[in-house]
C-alpha atoms as a PDB file:
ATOM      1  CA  UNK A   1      41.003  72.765  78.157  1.00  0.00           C
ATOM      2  CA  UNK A   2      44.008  70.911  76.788  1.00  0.00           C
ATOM      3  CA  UNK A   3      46.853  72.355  79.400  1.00  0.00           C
ATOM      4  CA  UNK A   4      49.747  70.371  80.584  1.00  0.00           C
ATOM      5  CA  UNK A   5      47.754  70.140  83.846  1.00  0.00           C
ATOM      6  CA  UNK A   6      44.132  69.141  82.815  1.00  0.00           C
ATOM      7  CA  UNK A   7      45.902  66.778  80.918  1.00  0.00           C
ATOM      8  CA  UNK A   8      48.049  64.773  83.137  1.00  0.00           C
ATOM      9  CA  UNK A   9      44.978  65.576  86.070  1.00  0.00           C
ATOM     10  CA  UNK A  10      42.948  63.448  83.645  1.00  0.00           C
ATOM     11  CA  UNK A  11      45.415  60.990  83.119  1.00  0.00           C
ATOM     12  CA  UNK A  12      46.523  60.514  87.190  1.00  0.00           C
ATOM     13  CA  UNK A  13      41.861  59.983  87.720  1.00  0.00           C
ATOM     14  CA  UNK A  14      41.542  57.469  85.585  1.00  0.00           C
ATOM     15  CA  UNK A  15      43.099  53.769  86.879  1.00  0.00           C
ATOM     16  CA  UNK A  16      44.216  52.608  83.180  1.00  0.00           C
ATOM     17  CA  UNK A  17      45.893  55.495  82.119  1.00  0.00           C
ATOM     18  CA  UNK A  18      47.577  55.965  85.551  1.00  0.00           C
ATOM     19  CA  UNK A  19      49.000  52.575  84.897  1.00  0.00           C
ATOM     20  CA  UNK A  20      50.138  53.057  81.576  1.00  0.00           C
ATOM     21  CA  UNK A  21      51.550  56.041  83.094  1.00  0.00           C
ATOM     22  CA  UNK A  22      53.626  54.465  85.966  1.00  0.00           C
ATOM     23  CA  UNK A  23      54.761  51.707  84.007  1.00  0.00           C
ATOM     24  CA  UNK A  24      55.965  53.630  81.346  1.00  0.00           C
ATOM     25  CA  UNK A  25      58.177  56.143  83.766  1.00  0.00           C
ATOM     26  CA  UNK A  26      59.233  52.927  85.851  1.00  0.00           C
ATOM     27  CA  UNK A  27      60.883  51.092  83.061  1.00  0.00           C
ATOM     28  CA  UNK A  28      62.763  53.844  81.904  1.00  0.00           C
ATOM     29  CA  UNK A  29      63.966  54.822  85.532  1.00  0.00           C
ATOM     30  CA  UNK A  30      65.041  51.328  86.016  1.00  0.00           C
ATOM     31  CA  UNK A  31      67.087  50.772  82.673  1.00  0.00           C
ATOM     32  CA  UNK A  32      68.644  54.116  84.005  1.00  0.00           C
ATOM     33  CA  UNK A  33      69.957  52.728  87.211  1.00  0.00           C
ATOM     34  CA  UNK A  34      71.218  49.366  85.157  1.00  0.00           C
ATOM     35  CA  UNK A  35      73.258  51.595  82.646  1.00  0.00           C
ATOM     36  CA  UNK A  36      74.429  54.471  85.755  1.00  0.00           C
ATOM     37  CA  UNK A  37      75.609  51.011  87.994  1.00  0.00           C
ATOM     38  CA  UNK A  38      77.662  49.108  84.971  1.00  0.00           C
ATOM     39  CA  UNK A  39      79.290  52.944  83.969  1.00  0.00           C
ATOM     40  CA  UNK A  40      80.087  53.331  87.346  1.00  0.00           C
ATOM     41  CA  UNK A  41      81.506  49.511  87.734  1.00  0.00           C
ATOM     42  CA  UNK A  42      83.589  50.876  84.601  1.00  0.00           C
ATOM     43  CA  UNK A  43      84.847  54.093  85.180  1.00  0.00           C
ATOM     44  CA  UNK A  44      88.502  54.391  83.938  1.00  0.00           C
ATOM     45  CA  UNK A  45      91.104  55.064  85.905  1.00  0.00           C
ATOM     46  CA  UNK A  46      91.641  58.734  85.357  1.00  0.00           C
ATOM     47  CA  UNK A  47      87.690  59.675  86.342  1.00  0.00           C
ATOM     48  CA  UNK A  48      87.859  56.992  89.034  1.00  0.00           C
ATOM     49  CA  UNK A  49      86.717  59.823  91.533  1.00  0.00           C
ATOM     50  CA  UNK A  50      83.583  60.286  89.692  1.00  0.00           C
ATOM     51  CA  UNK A  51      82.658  56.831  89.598  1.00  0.00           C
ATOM     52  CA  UNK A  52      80.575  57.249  93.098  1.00  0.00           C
ATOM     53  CA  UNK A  53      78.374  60.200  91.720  1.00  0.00           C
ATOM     54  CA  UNK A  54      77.785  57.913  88.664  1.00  0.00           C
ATOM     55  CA  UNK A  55      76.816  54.524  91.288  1.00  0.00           C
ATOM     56  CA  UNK A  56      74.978  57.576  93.148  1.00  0.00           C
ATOM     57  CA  UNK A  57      72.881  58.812  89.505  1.00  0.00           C
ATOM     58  CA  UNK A  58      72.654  54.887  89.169  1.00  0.00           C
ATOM     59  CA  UNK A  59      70.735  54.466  92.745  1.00  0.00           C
ATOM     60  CA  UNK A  60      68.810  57.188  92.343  1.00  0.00           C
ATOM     61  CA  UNK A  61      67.044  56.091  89.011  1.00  0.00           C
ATOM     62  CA  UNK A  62      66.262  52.793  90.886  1.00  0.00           C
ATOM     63  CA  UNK A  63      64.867  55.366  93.638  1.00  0.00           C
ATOM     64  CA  UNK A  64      62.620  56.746  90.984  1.00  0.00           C
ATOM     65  CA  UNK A  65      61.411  53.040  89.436  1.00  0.00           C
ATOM     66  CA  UNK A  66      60.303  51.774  92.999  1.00  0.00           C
ATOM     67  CA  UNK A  67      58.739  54.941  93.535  1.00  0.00           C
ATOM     68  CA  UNK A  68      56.389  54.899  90.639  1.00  0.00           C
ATOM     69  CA  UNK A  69      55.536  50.731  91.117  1.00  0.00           C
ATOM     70  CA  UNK A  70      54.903  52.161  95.123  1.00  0.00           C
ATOM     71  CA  UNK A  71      52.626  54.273  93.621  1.00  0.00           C
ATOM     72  CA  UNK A  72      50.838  51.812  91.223  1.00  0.00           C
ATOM     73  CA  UNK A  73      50.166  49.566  94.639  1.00  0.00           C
ATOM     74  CA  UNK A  74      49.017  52.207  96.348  1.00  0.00           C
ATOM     75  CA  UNK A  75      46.163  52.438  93.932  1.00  0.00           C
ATOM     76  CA  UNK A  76      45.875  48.406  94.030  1.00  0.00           C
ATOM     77  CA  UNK A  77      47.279  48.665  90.421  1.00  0.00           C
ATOM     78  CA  UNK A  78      49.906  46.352  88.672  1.00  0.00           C
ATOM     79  CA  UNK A  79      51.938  47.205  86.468  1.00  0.00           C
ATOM     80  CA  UNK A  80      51.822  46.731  82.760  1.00  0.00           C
ATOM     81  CA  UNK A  81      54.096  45.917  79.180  1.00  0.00           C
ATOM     82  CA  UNK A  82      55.786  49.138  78.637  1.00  0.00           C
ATOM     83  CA  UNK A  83      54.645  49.688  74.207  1.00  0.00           C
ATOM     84  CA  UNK A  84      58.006  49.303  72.645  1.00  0.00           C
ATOM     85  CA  UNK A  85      57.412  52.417  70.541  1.00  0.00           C
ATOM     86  CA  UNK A  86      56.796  54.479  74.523  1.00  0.00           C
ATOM     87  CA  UNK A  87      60.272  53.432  75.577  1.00  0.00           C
ATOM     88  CA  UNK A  88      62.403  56.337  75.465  1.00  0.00           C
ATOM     89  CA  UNK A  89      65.801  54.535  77.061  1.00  0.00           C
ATOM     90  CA  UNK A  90      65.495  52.029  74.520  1.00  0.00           C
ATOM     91  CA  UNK A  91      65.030  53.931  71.609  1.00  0.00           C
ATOM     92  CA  UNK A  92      67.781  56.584  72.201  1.00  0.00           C
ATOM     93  CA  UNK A  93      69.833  53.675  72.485  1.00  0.00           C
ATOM     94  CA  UNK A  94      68.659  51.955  69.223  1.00  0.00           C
ATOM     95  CA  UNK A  95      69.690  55.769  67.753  1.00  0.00           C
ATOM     96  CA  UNK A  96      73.205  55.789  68.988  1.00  0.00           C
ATOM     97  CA  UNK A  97      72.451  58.226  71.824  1.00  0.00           C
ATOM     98  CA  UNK A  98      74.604  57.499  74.927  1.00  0.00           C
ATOM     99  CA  UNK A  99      76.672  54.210  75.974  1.00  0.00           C
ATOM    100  CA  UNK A 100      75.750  50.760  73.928  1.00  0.00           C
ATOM    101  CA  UNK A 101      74.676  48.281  76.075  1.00  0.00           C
ATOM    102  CA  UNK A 102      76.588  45.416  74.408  1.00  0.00           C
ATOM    103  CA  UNK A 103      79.499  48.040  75.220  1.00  0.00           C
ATOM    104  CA  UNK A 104      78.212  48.168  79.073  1.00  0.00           C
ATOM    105  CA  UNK A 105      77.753  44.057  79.196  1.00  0.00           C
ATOM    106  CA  UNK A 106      82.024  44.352  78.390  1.00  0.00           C
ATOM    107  CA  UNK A 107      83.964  43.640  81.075  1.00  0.00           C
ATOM    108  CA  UNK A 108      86.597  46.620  80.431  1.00  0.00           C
ATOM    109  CA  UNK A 109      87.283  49.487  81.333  1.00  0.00           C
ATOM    110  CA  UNK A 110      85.425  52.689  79.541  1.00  0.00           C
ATOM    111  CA  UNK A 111      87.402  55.502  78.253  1.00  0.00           C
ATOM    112  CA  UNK A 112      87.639  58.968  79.256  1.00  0.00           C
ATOM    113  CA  UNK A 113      85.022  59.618  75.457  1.00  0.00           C
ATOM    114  CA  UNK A 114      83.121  56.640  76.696  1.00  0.00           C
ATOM    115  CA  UNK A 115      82.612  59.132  79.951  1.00  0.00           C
ATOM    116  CA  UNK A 116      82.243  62.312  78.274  1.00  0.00           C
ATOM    117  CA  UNK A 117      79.559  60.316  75.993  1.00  0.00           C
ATOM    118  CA  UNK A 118      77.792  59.266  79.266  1.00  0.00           C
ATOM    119  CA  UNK A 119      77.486  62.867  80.526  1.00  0.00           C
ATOM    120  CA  UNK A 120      76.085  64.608  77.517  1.00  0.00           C
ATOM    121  CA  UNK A 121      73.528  61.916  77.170  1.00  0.00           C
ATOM    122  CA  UNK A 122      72.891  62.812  80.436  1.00  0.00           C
ATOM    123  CA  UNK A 123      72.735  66.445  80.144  1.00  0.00           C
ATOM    124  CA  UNK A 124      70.604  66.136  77.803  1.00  0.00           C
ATOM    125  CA  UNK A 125      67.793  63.890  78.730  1.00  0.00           C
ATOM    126  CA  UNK A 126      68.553  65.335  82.364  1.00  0.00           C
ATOM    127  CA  UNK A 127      67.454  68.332  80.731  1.00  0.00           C
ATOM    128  CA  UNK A 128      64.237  66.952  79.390  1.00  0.00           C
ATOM    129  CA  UNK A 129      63.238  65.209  82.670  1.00  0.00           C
ATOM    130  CA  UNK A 130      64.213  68.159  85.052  1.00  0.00           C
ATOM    131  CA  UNK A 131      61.803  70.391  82.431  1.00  0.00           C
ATOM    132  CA  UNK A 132      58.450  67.929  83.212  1.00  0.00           C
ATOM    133  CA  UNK A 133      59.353  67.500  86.601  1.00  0.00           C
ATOM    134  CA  UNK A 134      59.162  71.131  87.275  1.00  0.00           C
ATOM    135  CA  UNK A 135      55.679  71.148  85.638  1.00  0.00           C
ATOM    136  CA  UNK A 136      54.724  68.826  87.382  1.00  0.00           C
ATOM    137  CA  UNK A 137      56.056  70.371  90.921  1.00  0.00           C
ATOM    138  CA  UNK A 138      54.074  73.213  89.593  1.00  0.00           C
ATOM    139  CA  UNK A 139      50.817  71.564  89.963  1.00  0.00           C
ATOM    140  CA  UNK A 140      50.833  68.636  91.421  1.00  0.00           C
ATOM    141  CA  UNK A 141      53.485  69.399  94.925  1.00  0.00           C
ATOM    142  CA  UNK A 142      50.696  69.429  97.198  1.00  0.00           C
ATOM    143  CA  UNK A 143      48.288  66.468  95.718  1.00  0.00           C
ATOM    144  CA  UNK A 144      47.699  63.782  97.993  1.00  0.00           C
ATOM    145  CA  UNK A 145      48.578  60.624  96.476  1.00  0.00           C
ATOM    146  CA  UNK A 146      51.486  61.757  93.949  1.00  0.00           C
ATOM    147  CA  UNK A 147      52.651  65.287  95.504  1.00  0.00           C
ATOM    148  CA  UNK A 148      55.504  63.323  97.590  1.00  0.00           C
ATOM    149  CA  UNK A 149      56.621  61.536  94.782  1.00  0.00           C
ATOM    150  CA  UNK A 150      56.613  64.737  92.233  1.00  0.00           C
ATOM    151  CA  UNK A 151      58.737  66.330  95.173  1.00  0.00           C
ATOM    152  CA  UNK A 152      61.474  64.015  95.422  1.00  0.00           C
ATOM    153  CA  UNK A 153      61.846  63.011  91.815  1.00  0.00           C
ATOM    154  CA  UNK A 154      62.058  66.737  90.837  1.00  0.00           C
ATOM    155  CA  UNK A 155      64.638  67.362  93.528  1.00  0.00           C
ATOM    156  CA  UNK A 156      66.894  64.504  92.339  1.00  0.00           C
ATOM    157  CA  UNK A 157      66.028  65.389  88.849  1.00  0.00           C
ATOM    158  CA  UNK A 158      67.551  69.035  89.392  1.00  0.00           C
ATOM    159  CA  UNK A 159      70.647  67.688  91.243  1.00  0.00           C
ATOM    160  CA  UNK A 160      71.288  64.790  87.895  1.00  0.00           C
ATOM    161  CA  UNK A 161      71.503  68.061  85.783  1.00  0.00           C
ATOM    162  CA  UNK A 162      73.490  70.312  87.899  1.00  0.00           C
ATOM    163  CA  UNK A 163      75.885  67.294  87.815  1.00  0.00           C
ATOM    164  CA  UNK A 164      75.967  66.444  84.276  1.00  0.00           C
ATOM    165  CA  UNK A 165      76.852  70.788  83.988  1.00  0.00           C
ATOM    166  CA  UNK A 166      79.767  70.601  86.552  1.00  0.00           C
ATOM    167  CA  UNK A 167      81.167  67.329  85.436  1.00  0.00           C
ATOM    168  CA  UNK A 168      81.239  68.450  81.425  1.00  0.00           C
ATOM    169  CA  UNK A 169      82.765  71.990  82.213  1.00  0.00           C
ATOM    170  CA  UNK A 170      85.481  70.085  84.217  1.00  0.00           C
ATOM    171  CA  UNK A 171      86.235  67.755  81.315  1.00  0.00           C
ATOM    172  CA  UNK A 172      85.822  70.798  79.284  1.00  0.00           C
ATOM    173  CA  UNK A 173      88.538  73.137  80.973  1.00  0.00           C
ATOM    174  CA  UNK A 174      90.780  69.652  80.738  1.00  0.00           C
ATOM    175  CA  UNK A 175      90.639  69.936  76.804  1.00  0.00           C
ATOM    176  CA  UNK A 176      88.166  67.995  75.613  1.00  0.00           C
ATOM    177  CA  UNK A 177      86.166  71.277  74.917  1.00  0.00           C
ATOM    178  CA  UNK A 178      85.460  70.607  71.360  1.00  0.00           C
ATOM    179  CA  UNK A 179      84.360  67.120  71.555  1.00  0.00           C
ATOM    180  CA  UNK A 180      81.875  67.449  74.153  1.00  0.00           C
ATOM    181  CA  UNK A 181      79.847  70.478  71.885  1.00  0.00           C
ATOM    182  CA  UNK A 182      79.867  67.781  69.543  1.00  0.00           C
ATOM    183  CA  UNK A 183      78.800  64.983  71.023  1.00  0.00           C
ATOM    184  CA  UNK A 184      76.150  67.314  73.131  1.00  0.00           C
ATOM    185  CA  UNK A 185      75.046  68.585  69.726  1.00  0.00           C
ATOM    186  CA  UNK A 186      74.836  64.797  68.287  1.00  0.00           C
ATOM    187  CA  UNK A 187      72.811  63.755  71.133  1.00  0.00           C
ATOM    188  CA  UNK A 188      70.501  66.788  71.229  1.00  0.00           C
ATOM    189  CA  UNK A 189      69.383  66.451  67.641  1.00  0.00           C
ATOM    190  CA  UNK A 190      68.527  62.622  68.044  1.00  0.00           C
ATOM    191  CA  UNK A 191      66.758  63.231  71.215  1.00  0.00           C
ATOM    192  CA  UNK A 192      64.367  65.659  70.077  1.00  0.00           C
ATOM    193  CA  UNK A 193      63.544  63.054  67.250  1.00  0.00           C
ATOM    194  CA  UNK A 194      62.825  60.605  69.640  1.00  0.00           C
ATOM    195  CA  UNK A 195      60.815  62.703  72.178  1.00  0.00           C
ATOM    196  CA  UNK A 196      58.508  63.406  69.301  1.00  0.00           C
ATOM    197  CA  UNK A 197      58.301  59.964  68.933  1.00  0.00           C
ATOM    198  CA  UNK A 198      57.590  58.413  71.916  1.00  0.00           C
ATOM    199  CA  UNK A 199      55.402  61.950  73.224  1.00  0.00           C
ATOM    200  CA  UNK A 200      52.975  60.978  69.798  1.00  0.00           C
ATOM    201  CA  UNK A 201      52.842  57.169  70.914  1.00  0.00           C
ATOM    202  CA  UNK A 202      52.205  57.583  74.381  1.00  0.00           C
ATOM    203  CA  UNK A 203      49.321  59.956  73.418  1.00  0.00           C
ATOM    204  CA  UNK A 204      47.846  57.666  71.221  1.00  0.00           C
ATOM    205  CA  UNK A 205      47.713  55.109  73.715  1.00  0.00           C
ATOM    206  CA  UNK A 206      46.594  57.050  76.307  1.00  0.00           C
ATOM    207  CA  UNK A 207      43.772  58.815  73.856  1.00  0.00           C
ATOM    208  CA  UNK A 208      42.466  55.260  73.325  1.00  0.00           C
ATOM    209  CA  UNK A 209      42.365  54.239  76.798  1.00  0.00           C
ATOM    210  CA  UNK A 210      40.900  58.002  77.922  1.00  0.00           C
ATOM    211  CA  UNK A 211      37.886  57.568  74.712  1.00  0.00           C
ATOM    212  CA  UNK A 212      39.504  60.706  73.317  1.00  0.00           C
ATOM    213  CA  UNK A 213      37.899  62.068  70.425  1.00  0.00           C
ATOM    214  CA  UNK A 214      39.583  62.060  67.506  1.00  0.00           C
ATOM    215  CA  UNK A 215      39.983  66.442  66.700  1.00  0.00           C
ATOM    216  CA  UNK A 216      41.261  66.465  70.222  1.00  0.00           C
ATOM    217  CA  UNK A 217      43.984  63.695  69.617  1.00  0.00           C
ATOM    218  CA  UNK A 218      44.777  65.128  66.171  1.00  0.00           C
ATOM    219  CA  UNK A 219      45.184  68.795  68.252  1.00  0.00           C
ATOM    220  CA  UNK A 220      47.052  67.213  70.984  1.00  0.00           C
ATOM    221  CA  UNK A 221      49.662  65.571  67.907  1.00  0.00           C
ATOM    222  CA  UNK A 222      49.788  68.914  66.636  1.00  0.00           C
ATOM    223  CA  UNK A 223      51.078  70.798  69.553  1.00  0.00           C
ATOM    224  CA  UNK A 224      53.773  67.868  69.467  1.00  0.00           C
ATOM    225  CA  UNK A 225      54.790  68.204  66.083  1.00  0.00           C
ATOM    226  CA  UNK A 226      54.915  72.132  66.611  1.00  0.00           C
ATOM    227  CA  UNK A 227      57.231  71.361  69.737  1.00  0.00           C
ATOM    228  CA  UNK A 228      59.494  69.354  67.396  1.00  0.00           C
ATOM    229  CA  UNK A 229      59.445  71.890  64.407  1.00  0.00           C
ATOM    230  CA  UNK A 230      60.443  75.136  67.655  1.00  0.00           C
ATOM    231  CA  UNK A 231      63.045  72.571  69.179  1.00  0.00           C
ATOM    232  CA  UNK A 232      64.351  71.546  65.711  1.00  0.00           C
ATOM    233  CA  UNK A 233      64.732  75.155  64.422  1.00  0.00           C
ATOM    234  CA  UNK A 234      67.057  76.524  67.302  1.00  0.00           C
ATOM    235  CA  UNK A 235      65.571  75.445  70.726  1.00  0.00           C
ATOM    236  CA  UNK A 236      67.432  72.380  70.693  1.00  0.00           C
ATOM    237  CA  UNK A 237      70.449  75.185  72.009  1.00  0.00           C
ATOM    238  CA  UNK A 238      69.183  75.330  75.842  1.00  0.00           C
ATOM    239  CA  UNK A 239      69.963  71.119  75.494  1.00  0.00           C
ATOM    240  CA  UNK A 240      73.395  71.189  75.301  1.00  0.00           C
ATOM    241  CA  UNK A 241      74.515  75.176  76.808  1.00  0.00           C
ATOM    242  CA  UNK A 242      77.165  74.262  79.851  1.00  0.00           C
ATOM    243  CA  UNK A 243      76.468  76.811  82.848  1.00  0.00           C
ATOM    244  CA  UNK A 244      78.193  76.289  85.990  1.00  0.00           C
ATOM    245  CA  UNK A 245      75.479  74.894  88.331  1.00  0.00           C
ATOM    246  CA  UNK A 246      73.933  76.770  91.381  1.00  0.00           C
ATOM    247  CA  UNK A 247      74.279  73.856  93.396  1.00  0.00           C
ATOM    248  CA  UNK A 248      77.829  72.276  93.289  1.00  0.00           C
ATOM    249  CA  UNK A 249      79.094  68.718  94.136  1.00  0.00           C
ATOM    250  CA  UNK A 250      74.847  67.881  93.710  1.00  0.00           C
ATOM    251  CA  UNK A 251      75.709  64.062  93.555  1.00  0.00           C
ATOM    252  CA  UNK A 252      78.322  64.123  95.901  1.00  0.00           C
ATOM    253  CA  UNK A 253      76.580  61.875  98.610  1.00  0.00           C
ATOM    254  CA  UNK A 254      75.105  59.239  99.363  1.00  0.00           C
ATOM    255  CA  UNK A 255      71.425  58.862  97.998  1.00  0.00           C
ATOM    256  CA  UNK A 256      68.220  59.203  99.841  1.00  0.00           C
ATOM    257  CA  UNK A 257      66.107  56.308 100.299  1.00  0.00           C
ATOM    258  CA  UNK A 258      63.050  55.530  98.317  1.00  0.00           C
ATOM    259  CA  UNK A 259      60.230  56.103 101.467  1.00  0.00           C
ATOM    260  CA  UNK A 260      57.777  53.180 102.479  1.00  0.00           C
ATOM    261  CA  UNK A 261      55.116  54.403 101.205  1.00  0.00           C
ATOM    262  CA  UNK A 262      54.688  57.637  98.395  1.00  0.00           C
END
């Protein structure tokens, strides 16, 4: 049965895979925490006052990457090279999505774009992440070894996005309306692209290291592609609609702590 939760209940039993697994998520948690920290360090002037919940997005992503190496140990597992063509941070980057890093190495100040930039990337990969966390909530809340974990990464996940809403809307009502559909549009179209990407490669690799046969891996890349072709067609919309959030002022303390052990 090829559901989301056979699937990743195959992946979490088998040691390999589950490092492949961990790895992956805690490279791209950690290059989020870099990029949240130096936007933060950055913030202009004007949107000085957001610059905490940005340091607080920031800590929270480095939450997340200790969380999945604490969970790697746990299983007397280290981790591994992240497959450059798995690494979603780096290749939204490499396709213009979000904040340069050469532009975050600067030492000057960002502009209020440079922000707005910042914020639909992160409404929109927010988005994305907030979506699998959920599924995985959905199964996995009350496992033993990962149902912590899912818990509080799904929680923060849910509080990045209601964030990213509130923050945009403000900017939004302050008249910079038009170019945040844009740039939200930009970045929605590009992400997509690159979520069909990386889901294909880290399939592959995980097929290989799970001996999976090769109609169910050619199945498995077709329920990608199909995801791509809905998403590509008109679902990339629910990416970049701007709702005011259930939950206001999400980001607006300090962060919990990563727990000893997951």
């Amino acid at each position: 049965m090829l559901s989301a939760k056979s699937l990743f209940q195959e992946i979490l039993d088998h040691d390999e895979s589950f490092r492949l697994f961990c790895s992956i998520a805690a490279g791209g948690e950690s290059q989020g925490g870099w990029e949240n920290a130096r936007i933060a360090a950055l913030a202009p002037e004007s949107q000085r006052d957001l610059a905490p919940k940005i340091a607080r997005h920031g800590a929270d992503e480095d939450k997340h990457g200790r969380i999945f190496h604490a969970l790697l140990r746990k299983r007397g597992l280290e981790p591994v090279e992240v497959p450059p063509e798995t690494d979603y941070t780096m290749l939204l980057e490499r396709h213009g999505i979000g904040l340069a890093h050469d532009r975050l190495r600067a030492d000057r100040p960002l502009t209020v774009r440079d922000v707005i930039t910042y914020l639909a990337h992160s409404r929109v990969t927010e988005e994305r992440a907030a979506g699998q966390m959920a599924l995985l909530r959905k199964h996995f809340a009350d496992h033993p070894d990962v149902g912590r974990a899912v818990r509080m990464i799904a929680a923060d996940e849910d509080n990045h996005l209601a964030y990213a809403h509130e923050e945009l809307l403000r900017l939004a009502a302050a008249g910079h309306g038009r170019y945040i559909q844009r740039t939200l549009r930009e970045c929605a179209l590009a992400e997509i692209r690159v979520y069909r990407d990386v889901s294909l490669a880290v399939m592959a690799h995980m097929g290989r290291v799970l001996g999976w046969s090769r109609a169910r891996s050619a199945l498995l890349a077709a329920g990608i592609h199909a995801m791509y072709l809905f998403e590509r067609l008109g679902g990339w919309r629910r990416l970049v609609t701007l709702r005011p959030p259930e939950l206001r002022d999400a980001l607006g303390g300090p962060a919990v702590p990563a727990p000893e052990t997951v």
